[in-house]
C-alpha atoms as a PDB file:
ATOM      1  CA  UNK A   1      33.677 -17.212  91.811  1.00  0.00           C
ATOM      2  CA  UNK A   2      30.255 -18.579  92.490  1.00  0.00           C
ATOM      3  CA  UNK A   3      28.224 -15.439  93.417  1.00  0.00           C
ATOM      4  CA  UNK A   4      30.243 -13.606  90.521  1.00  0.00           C
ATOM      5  CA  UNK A   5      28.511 -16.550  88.123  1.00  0.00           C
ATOM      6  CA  UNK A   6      25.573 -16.206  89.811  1.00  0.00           C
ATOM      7  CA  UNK A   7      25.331 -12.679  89.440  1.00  0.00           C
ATOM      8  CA  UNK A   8      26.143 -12.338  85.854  1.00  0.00           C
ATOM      9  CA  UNK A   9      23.435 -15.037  85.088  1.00  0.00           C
ATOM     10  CA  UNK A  10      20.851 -12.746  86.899  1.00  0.00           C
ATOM     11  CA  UNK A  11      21.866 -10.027  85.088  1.00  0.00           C
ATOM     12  CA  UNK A  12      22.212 -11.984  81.400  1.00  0.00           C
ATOM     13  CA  UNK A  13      18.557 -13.506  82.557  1.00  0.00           C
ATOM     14  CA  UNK A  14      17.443  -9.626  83.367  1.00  0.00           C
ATOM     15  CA  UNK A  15      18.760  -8.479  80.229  1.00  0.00           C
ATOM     16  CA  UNK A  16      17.017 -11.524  77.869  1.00  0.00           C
ATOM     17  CA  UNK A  17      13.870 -10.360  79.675  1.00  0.00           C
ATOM     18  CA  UNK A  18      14.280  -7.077  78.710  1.00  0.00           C
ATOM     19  CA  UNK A  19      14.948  -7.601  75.448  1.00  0.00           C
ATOM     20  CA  UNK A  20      12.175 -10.213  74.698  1.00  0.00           C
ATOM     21  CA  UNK A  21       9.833  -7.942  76.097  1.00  0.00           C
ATOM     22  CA  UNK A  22      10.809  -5.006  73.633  1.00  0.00           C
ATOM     23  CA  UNK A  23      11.275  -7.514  70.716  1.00  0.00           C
ATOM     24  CA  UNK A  24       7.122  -8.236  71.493  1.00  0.00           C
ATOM     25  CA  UNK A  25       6.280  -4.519  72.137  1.00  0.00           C
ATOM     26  CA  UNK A  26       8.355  -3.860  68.689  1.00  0.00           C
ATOM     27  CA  UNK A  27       6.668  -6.473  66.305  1.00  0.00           C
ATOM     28  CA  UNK A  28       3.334  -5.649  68.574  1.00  0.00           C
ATOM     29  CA  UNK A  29       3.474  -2.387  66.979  1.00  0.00           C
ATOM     30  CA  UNK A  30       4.851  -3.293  63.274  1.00  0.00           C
ATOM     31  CA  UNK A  31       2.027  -5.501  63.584  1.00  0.00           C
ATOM     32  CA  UNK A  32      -0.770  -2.898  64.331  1.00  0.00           C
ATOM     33  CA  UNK A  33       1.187  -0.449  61.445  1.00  0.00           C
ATOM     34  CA  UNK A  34       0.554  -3.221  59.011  1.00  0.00           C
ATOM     35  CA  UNK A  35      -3.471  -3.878  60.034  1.00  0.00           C
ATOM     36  CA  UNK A  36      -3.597  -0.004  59.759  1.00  0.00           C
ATOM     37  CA  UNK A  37      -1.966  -0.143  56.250  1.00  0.00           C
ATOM     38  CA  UNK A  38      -4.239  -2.461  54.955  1.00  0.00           C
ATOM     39  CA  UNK A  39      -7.237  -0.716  56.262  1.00  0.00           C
ATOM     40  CA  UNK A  40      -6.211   2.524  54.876  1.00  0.00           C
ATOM     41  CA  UNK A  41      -5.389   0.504  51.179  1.00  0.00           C
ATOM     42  CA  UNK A  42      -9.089  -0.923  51.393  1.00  0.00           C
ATOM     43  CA  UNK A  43     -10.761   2.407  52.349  1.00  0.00           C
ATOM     44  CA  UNK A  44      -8.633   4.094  49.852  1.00  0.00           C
ATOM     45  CA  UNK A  45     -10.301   1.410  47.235  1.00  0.00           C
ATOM     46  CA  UNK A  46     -13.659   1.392  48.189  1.00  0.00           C
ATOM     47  CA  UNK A  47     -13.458   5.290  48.100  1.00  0.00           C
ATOM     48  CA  UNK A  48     -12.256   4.924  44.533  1.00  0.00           C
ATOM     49  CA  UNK A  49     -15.099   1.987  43.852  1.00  0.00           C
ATOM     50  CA  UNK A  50     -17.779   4.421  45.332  1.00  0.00           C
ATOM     51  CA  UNK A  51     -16.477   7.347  43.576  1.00  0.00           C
ATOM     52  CA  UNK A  52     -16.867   5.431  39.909  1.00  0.00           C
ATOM     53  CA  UNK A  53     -20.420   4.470  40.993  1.00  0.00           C
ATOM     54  CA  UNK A  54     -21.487   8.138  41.621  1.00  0.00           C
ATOM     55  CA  UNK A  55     -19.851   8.751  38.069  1.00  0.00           C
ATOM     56  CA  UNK A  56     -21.920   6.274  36.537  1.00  0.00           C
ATOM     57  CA  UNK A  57     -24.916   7.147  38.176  1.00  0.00           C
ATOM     58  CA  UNK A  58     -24.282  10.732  37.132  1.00  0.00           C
ATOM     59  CA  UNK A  59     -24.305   9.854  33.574  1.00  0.00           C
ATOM     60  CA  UNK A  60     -26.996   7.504  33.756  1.00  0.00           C
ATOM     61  CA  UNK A  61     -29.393  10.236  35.349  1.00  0.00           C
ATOM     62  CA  UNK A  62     -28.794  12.174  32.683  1.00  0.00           C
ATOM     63  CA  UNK A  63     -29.397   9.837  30.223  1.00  0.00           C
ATOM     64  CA  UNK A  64     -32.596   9.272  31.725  1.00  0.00           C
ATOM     65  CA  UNK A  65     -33.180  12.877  31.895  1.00  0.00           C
ATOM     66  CA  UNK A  66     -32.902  13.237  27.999  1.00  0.00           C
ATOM     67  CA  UNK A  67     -35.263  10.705  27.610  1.00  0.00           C
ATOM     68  CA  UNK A  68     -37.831  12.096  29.619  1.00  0.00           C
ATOM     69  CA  UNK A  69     -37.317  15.326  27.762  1.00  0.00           C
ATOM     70  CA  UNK A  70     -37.484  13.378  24.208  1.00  0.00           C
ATOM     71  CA  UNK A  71     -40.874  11.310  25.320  1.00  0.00           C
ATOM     72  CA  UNK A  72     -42.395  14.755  26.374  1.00  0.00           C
ATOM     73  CA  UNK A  73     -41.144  16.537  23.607  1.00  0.00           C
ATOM     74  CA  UNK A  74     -42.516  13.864  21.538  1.00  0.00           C
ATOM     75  CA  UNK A  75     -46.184  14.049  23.084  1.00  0.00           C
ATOM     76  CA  UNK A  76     -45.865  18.174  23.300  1.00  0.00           C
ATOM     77  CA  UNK A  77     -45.490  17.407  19.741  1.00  0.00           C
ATOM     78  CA  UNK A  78     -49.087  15.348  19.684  1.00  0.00           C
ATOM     79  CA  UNK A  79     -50.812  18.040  21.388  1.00  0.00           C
ATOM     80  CA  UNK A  80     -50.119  16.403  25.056  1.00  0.00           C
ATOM     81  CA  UNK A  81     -48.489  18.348  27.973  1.00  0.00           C
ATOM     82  CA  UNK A  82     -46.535  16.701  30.584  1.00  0.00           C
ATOM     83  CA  UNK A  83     -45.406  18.183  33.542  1.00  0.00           C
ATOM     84  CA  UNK A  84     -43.063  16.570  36.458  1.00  0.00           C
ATOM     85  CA  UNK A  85     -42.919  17.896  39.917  1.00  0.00           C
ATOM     86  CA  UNK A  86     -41.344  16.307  42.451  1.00  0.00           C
ATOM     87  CA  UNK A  87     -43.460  12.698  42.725  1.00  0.00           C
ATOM     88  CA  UNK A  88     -46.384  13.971  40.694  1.00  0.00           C
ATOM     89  CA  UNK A  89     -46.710  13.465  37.116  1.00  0.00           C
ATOM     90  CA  UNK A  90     -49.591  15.811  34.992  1.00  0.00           C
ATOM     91  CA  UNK A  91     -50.692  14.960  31.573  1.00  0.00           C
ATOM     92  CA  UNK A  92     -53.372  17.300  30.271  1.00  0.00           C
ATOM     93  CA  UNK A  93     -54.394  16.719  26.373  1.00  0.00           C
ATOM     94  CA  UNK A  94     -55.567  19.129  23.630  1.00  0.00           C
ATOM     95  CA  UNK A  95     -59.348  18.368  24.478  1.00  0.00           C
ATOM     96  CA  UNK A  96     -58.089  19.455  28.491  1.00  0.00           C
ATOM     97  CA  UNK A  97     -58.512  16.585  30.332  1.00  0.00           C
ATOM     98  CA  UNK A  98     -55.843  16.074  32.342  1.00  0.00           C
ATOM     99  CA  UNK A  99     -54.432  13.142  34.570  1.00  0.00           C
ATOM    100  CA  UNK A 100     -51.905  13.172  37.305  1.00  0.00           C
ATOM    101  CA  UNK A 101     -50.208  10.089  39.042  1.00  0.00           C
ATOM    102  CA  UNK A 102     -47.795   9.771  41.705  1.00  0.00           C
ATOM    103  CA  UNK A 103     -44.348   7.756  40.513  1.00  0.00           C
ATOM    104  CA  UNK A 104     -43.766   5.008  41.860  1.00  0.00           C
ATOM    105  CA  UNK A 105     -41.770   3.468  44.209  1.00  0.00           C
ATOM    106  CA  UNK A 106     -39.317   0.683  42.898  1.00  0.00           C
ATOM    107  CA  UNK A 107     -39.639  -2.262  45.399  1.00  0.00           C
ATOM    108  CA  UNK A 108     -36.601  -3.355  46.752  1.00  0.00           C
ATOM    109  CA  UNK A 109     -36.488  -6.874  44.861  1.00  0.00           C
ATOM    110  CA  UNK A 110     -36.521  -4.807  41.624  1.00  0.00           C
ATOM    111  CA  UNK A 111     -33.829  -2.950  42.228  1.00  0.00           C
ATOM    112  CA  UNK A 112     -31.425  -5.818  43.794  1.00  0.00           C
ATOM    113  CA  UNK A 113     -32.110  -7.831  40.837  1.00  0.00           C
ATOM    114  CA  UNK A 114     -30.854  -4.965  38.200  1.00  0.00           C
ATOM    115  CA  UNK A 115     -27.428  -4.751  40.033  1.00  0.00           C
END
């Protein structure tokens, strides 16, 4: 009657063992599902975020765009031409002098401190 105990505590041990160790592989993985979740929610949302900030910017280029075209449409109007290519801006005047500069840069203090 011993060895008959005996054995079926092995086997009930065995079996626990078993068991635990799936349990762990089981919540090991439910675990991992729910890190991957969340990673996938906060890409999804800083997708979205970037997504609104390329709208913006969009619409605030071309705000700035009409403005450039009103302030030379404005000196066209004085007898100035202004032209813009690339970095290089020309100004020439009725009396044909002309000036050209190079825009520049915004340093990177400047721009951090607008945001």
């Amino acid at each position: 009657m011993i060895d008959a105990f005996s054995a079926f505590n092995i086997i009930l041990t065995l079996v626990t063992i078993i068991g635990g160790l799936l349990a762990y592989r089981s919540s090991i993985a439910r675990a991992a599902n729910e890190v991957q979740e969340r990673v996938i929610a906060a890409l999804d949302t800083e997708i979205k975020t970037m997504r609104d900030k390329l709208d913006d910017m969009k619409v605030e280029n071309t705000r700035l765009s009409l403005i450039i075209d009103t302030i030379c449409a404005a000196l066209r109007s004085r007898g100035m031409a202004v032209s813009i290519d690339g970095d290089m801006v020309s100004i020439k005047d009725s009396s044909g002098s002309s000036t050209t500069t190079r825009i520049q840069e915004e340093q990177k203090g400047q721009q951090e401190e607008e945001r």
